[in-house]
Every structure is written in C-alpha cells, then in structure tokens.
N, C-alpha and C. Protein backbone atom coordinates (compact mmCIF):
# COMPACT_ATOMS: atom_id res chain seq x y z
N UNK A 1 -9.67 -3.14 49.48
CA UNK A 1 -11.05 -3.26 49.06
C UNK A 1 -11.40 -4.75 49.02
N UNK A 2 -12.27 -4.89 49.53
CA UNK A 2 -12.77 -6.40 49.44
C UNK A 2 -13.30 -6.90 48.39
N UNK A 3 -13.16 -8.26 47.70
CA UNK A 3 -13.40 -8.93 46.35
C UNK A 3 -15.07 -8.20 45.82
N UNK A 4 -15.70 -7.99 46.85
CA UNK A 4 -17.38 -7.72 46.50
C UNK A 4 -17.85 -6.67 46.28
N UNK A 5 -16.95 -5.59 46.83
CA UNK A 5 -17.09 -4.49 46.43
C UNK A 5 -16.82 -3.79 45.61
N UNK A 6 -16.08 -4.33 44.36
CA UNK A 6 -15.85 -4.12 43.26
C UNK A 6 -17.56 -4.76 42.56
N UNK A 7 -18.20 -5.02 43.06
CA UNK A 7 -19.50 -5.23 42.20
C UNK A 7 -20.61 -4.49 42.53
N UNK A 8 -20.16 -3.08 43.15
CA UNK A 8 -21.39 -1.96 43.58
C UNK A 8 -21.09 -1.29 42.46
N UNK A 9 -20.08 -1.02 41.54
CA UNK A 9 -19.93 -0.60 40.20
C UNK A 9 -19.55 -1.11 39.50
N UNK A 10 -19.83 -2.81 39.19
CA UNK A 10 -20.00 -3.35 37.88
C UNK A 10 -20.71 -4.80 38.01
N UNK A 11 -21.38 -4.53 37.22
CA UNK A 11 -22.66 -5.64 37.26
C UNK A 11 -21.93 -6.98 36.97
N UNK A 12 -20.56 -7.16 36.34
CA UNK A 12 -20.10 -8.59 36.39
C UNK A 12 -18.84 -8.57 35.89
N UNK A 13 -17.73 -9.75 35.35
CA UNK A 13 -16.96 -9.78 34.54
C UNK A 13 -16.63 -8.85 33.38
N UNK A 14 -17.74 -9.17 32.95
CA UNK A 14 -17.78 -8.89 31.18
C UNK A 14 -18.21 -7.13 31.48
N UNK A 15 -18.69 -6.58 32.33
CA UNK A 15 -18.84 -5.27 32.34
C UNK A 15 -17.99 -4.65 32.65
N UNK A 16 -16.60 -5.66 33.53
CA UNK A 16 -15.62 -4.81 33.75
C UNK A 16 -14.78 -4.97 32.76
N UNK A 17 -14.48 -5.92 31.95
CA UNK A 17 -13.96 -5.73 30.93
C UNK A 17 -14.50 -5.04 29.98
N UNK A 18 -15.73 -4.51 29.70
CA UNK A 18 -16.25 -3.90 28.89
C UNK A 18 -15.53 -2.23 28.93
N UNK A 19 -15.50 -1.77 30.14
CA UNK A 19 -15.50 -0.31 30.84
C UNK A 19 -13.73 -0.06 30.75
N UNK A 20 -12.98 -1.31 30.69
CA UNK A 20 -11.37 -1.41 30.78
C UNK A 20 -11.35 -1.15 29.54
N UNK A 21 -11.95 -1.90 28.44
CA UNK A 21 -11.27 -1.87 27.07
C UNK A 21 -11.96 -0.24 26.53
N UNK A 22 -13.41 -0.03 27.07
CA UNK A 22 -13.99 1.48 26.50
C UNK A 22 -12.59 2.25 27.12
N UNK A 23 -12.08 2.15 28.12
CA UNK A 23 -11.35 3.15 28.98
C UNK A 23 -10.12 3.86 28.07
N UNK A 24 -9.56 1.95 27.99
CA UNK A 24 -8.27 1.79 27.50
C UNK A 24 -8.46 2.36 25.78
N UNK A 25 -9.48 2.38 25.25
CA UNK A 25 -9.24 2.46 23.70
C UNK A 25 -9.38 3.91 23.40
N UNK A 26 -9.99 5.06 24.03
CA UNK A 26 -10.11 6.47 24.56
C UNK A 26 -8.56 6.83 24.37
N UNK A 27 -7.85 6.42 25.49
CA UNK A 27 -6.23 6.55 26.06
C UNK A 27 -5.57 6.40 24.56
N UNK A 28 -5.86 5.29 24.31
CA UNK A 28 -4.26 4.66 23.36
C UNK A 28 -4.55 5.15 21.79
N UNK A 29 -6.17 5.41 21.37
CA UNK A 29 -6.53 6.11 20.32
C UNK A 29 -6.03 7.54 20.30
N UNK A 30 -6.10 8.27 21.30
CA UNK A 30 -5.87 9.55 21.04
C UNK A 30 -4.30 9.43 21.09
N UNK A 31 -3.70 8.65 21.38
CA UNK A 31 -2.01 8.48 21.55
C UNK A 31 -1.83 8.30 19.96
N UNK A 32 -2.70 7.60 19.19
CA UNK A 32 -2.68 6.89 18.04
C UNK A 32 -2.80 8.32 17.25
N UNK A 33 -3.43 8.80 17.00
CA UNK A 33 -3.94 9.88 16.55
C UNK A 33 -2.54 11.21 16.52
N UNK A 34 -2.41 11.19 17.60
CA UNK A 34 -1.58 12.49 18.44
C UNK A 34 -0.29 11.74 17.50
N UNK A 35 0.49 11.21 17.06
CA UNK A 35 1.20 10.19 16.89
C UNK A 35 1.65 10.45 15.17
N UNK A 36 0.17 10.01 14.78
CA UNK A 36 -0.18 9.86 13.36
C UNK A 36 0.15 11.51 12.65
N UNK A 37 -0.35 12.42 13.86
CA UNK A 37 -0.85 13.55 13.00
C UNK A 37 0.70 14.48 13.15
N UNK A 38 2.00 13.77 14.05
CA UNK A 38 2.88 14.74 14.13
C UNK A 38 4.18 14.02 12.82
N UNK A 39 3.30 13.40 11.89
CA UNK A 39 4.17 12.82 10.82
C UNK A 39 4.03 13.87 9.78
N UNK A 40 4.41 13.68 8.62
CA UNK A 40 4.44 14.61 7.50
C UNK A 40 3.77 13.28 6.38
N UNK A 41 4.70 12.78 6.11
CA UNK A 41 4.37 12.35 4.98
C UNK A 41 3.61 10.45 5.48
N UNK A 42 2.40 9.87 4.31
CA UNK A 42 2.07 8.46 4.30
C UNK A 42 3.18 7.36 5.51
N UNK A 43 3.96 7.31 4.94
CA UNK A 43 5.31 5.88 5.24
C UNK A 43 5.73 6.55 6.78
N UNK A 44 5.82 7.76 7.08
CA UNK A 44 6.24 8.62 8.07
C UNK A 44 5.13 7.82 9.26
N UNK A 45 4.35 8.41 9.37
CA UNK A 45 2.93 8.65 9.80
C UNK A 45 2.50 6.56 10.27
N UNK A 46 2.52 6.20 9.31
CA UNK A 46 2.19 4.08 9.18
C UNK A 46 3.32 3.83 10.28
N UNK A 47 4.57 4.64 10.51
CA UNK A 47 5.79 4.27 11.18
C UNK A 47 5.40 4.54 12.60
N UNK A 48 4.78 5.60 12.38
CA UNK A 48 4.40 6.66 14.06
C UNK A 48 3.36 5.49 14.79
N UNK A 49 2.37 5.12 14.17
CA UNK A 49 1.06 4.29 14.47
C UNK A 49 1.83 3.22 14.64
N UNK A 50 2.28 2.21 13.95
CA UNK A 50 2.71 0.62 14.55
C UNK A 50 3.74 0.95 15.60
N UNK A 51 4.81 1.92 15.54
CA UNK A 51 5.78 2.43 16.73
C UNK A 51 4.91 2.76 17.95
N UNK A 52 3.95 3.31 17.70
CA UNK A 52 3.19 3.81 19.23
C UNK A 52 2.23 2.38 19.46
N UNK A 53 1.70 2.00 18.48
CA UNK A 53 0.55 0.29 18.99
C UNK A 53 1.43 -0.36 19.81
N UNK A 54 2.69 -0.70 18.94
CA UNK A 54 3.92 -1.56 19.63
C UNK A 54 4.14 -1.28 21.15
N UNK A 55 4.20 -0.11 21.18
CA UNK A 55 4.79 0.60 22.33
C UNK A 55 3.74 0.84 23.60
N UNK A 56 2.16 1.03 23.02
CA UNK A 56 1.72 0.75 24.41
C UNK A 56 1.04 -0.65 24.79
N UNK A 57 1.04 -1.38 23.99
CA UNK A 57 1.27 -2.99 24.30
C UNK A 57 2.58 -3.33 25.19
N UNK A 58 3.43 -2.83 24.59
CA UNK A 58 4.52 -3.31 25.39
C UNK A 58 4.68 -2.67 26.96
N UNK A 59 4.37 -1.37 26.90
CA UNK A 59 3.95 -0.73 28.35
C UNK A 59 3.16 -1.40 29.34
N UNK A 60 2.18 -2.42 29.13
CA UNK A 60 1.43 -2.36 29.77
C UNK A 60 0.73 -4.48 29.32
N UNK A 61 2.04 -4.58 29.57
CA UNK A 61 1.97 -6.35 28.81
C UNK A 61 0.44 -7.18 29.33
N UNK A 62 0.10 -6.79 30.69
CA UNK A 62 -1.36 -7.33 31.31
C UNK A 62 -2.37 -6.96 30.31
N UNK A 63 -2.21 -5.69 30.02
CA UNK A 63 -3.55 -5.46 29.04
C UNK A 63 -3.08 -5.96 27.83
N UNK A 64 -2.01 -6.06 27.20
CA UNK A 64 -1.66 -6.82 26.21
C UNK A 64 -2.57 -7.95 25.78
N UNK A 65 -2.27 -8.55 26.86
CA UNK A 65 -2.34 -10.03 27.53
C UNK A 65 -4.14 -9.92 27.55
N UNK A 66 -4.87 -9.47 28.35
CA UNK A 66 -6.44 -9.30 28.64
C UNK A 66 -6.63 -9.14 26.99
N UNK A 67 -6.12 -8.00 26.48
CA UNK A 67 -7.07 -7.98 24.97
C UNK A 67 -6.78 -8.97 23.67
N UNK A 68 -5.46 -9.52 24.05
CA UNK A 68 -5.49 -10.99 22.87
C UNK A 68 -6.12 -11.86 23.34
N UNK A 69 -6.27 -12.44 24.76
CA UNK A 69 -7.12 -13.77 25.05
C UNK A 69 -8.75 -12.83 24.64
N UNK A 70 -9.33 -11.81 24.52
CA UNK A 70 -10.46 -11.34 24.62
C UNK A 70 -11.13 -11.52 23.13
N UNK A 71 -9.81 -10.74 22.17
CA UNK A 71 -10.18 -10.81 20.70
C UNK A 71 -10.19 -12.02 20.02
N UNK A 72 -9.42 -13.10 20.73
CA UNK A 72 -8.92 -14.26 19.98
C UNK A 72 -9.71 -15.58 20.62
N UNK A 73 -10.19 -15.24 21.73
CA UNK A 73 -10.63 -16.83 22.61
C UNK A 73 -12.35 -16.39 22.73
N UNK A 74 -12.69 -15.28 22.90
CA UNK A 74 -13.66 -15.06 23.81
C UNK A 74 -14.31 -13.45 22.83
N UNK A 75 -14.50 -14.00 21.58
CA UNK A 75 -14.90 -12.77 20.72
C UNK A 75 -16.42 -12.23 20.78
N UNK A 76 -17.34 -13.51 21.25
CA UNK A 76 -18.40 -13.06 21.05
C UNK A 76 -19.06 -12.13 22.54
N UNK A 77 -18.14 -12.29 23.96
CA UNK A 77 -18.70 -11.23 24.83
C UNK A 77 -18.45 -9.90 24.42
N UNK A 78 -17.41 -9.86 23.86
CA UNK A 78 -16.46 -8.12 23.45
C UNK A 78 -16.69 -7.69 22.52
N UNK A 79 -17.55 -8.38 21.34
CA UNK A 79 -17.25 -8.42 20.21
C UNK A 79 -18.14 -6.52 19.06
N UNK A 80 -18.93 -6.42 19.73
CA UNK A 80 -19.90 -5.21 19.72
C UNK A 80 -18.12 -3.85 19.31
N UNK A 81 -17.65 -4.10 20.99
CA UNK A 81 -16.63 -3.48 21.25
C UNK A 81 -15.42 -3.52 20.00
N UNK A 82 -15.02 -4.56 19.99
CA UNK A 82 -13.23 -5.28 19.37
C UNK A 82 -14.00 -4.53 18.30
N UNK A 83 -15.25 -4.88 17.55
CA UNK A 83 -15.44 -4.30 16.17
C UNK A 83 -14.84 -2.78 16.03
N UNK A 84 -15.69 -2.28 16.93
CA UNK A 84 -15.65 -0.91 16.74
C UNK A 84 -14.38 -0.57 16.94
N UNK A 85 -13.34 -0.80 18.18
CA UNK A 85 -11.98 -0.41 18.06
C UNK A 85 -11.33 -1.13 16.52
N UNK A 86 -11.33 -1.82 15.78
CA UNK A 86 -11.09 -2.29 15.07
C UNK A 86 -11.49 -1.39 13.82
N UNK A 87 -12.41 -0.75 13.46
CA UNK A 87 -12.37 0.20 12.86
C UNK A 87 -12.09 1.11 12.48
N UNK A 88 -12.02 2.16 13.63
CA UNK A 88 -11.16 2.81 14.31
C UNK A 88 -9.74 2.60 13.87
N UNK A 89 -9.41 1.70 14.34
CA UNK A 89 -7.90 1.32 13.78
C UNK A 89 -7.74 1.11 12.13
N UNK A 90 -8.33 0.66 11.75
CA UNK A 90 -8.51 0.53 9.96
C UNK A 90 -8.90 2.08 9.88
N UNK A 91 -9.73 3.01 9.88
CA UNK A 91 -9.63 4.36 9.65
C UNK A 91 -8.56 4.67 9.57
N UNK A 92 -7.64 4.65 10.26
CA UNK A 92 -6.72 5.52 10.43
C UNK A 92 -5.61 4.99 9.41
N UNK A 93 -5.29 3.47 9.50
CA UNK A 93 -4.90 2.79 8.45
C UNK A 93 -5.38 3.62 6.99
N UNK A 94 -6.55 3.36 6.47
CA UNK A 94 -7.47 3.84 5.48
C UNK A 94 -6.54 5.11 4.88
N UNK A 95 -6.76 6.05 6.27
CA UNK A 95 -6.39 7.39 5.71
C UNK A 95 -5.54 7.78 5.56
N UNK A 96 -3.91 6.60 5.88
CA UNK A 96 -2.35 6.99 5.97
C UNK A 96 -2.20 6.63 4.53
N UNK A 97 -3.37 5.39 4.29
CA UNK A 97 -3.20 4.64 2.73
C UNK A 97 -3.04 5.29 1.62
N UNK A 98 -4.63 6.48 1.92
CA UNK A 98 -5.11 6.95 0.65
C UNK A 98 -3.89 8.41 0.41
N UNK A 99 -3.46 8.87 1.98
CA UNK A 99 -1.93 9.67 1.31
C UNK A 99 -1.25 9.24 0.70
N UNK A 100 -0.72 7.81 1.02
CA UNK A 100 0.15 7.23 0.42
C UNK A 100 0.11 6.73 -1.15
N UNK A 101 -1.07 6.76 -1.21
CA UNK A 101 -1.25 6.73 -2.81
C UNK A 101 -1.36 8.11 -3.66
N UNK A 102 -2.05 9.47 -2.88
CA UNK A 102 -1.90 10.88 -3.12
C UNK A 102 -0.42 10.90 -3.51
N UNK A 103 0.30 10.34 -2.29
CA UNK A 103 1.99 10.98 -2.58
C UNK A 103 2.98 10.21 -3.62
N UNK A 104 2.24 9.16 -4.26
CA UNK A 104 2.91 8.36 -4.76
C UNK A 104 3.58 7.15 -4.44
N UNK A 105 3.59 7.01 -2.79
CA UNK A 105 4.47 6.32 -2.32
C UNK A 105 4.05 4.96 -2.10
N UNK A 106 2.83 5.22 -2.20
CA UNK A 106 1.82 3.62 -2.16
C UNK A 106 1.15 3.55 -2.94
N UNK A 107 1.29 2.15 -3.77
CA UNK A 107 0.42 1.74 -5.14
C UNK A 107 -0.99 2.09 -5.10
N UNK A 108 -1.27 2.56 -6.36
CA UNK A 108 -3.00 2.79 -6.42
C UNK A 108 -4.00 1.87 -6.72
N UNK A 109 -2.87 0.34 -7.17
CA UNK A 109 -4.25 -0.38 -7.43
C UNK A 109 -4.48 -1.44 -6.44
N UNK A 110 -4.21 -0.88 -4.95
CA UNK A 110 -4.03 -1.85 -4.27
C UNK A 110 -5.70 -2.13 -3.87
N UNK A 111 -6.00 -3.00 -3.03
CA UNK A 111 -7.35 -3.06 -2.58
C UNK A 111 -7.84 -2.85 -1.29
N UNK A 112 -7.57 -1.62 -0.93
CA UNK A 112 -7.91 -1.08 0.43
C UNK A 112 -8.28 -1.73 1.69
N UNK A 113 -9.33 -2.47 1.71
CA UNK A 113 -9.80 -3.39 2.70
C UNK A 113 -8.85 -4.26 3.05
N UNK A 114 -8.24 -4.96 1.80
CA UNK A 114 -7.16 -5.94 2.11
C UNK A 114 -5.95 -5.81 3.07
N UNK A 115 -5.39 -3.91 2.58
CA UNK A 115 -3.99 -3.84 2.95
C UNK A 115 -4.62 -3.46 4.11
N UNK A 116 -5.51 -2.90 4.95
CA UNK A 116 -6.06 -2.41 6.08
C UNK A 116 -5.93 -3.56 6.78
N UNK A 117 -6.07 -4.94 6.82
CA UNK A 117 -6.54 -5.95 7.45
C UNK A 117 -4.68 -6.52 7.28
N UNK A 118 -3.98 -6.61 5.99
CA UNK A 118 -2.87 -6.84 6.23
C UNK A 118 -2.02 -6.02 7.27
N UNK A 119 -2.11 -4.74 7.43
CA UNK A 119 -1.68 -3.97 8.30
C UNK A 119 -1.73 -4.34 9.87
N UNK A 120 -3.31 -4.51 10.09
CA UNK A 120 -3.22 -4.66 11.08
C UNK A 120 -3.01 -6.16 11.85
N UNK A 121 -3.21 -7.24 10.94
CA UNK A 121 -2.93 -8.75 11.14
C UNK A 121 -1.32 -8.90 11.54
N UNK A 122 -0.96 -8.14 10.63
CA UNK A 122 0.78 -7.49 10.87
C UNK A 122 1.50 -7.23 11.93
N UNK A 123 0.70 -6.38 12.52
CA UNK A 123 1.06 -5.89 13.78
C UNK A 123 0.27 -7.00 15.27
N UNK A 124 -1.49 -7.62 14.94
CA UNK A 124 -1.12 -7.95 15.61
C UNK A 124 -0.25 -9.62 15.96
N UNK A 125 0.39 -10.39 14.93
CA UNK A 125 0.87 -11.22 15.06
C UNK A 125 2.40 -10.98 15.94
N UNK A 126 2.69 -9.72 15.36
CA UNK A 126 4.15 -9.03 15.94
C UNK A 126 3.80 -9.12 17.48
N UNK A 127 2.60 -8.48 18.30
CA UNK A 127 2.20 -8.44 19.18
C UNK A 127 2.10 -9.94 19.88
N UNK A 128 1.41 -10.71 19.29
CA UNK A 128 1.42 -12.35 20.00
C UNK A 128 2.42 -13.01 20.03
N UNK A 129 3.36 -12.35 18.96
CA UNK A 129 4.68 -14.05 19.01
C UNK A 129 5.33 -13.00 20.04
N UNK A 130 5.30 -11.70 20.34
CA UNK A 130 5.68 -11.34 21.53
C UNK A 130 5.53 -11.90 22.91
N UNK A 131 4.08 -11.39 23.31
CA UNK A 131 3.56 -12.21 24.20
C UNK A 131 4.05 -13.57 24.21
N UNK A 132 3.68 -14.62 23.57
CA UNK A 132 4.46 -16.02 23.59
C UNK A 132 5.46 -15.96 23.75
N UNK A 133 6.49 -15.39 23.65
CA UNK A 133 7.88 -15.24 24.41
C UNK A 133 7.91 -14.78 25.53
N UNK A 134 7.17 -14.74 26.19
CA UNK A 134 7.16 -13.85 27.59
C UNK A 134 7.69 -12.32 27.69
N UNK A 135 7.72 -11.50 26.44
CA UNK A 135 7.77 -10.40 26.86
C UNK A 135 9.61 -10.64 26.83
N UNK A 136 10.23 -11.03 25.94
CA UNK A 136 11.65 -10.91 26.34
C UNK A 136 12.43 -10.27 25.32
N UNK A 137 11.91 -9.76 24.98
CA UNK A 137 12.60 -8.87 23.69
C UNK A 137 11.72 -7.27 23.73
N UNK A 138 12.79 -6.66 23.01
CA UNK A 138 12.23 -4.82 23.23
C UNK A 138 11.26 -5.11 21.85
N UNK A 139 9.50 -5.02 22.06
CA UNK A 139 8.52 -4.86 21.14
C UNK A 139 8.90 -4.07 20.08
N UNK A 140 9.00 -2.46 20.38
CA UNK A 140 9.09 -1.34 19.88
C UNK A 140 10.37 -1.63 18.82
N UNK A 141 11.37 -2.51 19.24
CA UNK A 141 12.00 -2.39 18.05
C UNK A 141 11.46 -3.33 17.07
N UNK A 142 10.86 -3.81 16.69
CA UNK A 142 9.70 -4.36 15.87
C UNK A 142 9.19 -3.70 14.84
N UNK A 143 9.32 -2.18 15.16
CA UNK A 143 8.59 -1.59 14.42
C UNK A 143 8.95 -0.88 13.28
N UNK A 144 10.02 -0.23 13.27
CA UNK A 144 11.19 -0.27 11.93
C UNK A 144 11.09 -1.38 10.56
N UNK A 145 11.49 -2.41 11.39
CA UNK A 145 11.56 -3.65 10.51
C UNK A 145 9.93 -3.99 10.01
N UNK A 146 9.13 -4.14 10.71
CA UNK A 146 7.74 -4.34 10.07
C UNK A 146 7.13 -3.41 9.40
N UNK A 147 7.88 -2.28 9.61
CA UNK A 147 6.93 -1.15 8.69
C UNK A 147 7.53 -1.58 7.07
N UNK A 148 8.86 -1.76 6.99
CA UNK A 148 10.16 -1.45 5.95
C UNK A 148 9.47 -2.60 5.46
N UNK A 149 8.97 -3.69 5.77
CA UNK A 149 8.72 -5.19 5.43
C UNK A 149 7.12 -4.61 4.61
N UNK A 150 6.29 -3.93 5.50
CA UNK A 150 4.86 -4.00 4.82
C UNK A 150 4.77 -2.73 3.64
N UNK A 151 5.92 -2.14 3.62
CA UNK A 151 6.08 -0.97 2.68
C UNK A 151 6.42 -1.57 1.62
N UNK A 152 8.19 -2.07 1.56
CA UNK A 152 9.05 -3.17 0.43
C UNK A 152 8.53 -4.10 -0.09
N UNK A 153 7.53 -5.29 0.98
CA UNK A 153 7.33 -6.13 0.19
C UNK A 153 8.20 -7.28 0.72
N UNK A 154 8.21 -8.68 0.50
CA UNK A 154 9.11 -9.28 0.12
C UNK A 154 9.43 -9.27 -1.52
N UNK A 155 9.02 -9.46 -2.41
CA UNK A 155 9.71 -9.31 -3.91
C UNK A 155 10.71 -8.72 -3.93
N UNK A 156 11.57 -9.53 -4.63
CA UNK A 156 12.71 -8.22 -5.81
C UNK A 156 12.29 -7.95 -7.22
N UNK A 157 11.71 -6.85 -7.21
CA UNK A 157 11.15 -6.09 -7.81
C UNK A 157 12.14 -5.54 -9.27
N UNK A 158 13.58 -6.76 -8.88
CA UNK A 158 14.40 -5.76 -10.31
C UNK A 158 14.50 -7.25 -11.28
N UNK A 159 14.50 -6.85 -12.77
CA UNK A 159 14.42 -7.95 -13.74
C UNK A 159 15.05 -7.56 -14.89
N UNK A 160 16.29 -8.12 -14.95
CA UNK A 160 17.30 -7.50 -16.19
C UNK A 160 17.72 -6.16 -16.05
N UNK A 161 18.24 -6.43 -14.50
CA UNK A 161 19.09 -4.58 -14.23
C UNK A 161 17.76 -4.05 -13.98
N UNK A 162 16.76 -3.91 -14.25
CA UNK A 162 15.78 -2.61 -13.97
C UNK A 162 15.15 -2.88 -13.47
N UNK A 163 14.44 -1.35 -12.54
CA UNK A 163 13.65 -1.43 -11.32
C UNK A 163 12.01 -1.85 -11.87
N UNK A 164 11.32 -2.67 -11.42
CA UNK A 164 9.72 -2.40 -12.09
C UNK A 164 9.12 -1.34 -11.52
C-alpha cells in the first residue's frame, strides 16, 4: 500500500492514533474485565488485572511504546481519549477496592481516589522502567511482586511482638 493511501481512511496522524487507541482499549478492556471477573475474591481479582495490563503491554511492546510517549509527551491531542480509558481503568480498580473492603481484606478508611491513582501510577511506572530497559526482562513477572507490595505495604506493621 502506498504511504497516501492510508489517508482515504484517516484524515491525519492524530485520527489514526485516535481509531488505534479506540481499537486497542475495546480489545485489552474486555481482556481486563474477562480476567477480573474469573477471580473470586478482592486481592485475587487486583492480581488478575495488573497480571493481564502487564501482560498485554508486554505482548505488544510498539503499542506499549505509542501509548506512553502519547499519555506522557503529547497529552493534550489524546487527551478526551487517555481520560476516558483511564477511568475505565480506575472503575474497575474502584470496584476490586470496595470488595476488598466488603471482605475485610482492604482497609476501610482508605481514600478511594487516592489508592485508584496509586494503583494505577504503580503499574504504570512498572510499565516504563520496563520500556527503558528495552524490554529485557519478563514484564509479567512484575506482577506478583507489585501486587504483594501494593497490598503489604512497605511498613512493619508489628510493635512489641504484636500484629497492628
């Protein structure tokens, strides 16, 4: 196909990136979802979602690559977009949370918005110091350790023998 004819169906750059990321966030949401919903319990479920984010970033390192320079350099062409996937992604966050506080397993006086944004800042820094390495390490195992990390905490939580 010749360079020009890719512009009888898209009016420019930014429309084809527009139509890649609508495409791509369809795909990897319902992966997200499909993912989330074959967990049982809060901590289960937070494991399934950063294991599968991890994992189709790492599948597919170009789009990796297209949606950090997009979200991070160049926010205000995409930005309509990044929001809304970004939501999206905090929903789902949101709703693993509020089990996790149903089940006990996650504090209740946490502040929702916060850990939503910690969550996902979480994952995507895991994602960039990736990328900056060129992709030389297995992503996906990332995801064990960062879940165990945003669950635990760093604190030691014990003071005179006992647990707080």
């Amino acid at each position: 196909m010749a360079d020009g004819t890719i512009y009888l169906y898209f009016k420019n750059k930014n429309d084809i990136l527009q139509h890649f990321f609508e495409h791509k966030t369809k795909s990897v949401f319902a992966k997200f979802k499909e993912e989330v919903e074959q967990a049982g319990t809060a901590n289960d479920k937070l494991r399934n979602l950063i294991r599968r984010h991890l994992g189709e970033f790492q599948k597919d390192r170009h789009m990796a690559i297209v949606y950090h320079v997009e979200t991070h350099q160049n926010i205000r062409l995409m930005e309509p977009l990044i929001k809304e996937m970004a939501k999206m992604y905090l929903d789902i966050v949101s709703e693993i949370v509020e089990q996790g506080q149903q089940e006990g397993t996650m504090r209740k006086d946490l502040y929702l918005g916060l850990v939503k944004r910690y969550i996902l800042g979480a994952v995507d820094e895991v994602i960039n110091t990736w990328l900056h390495s060129g992709g030389k390490y297995d992503l996906v195992s990332m995801a064990d350790p960062l879940v165990d990390l945003l669950i635990r905490g760093i604190g030691n939580f014990e003071t005179d023998n006992e647990t707080v």
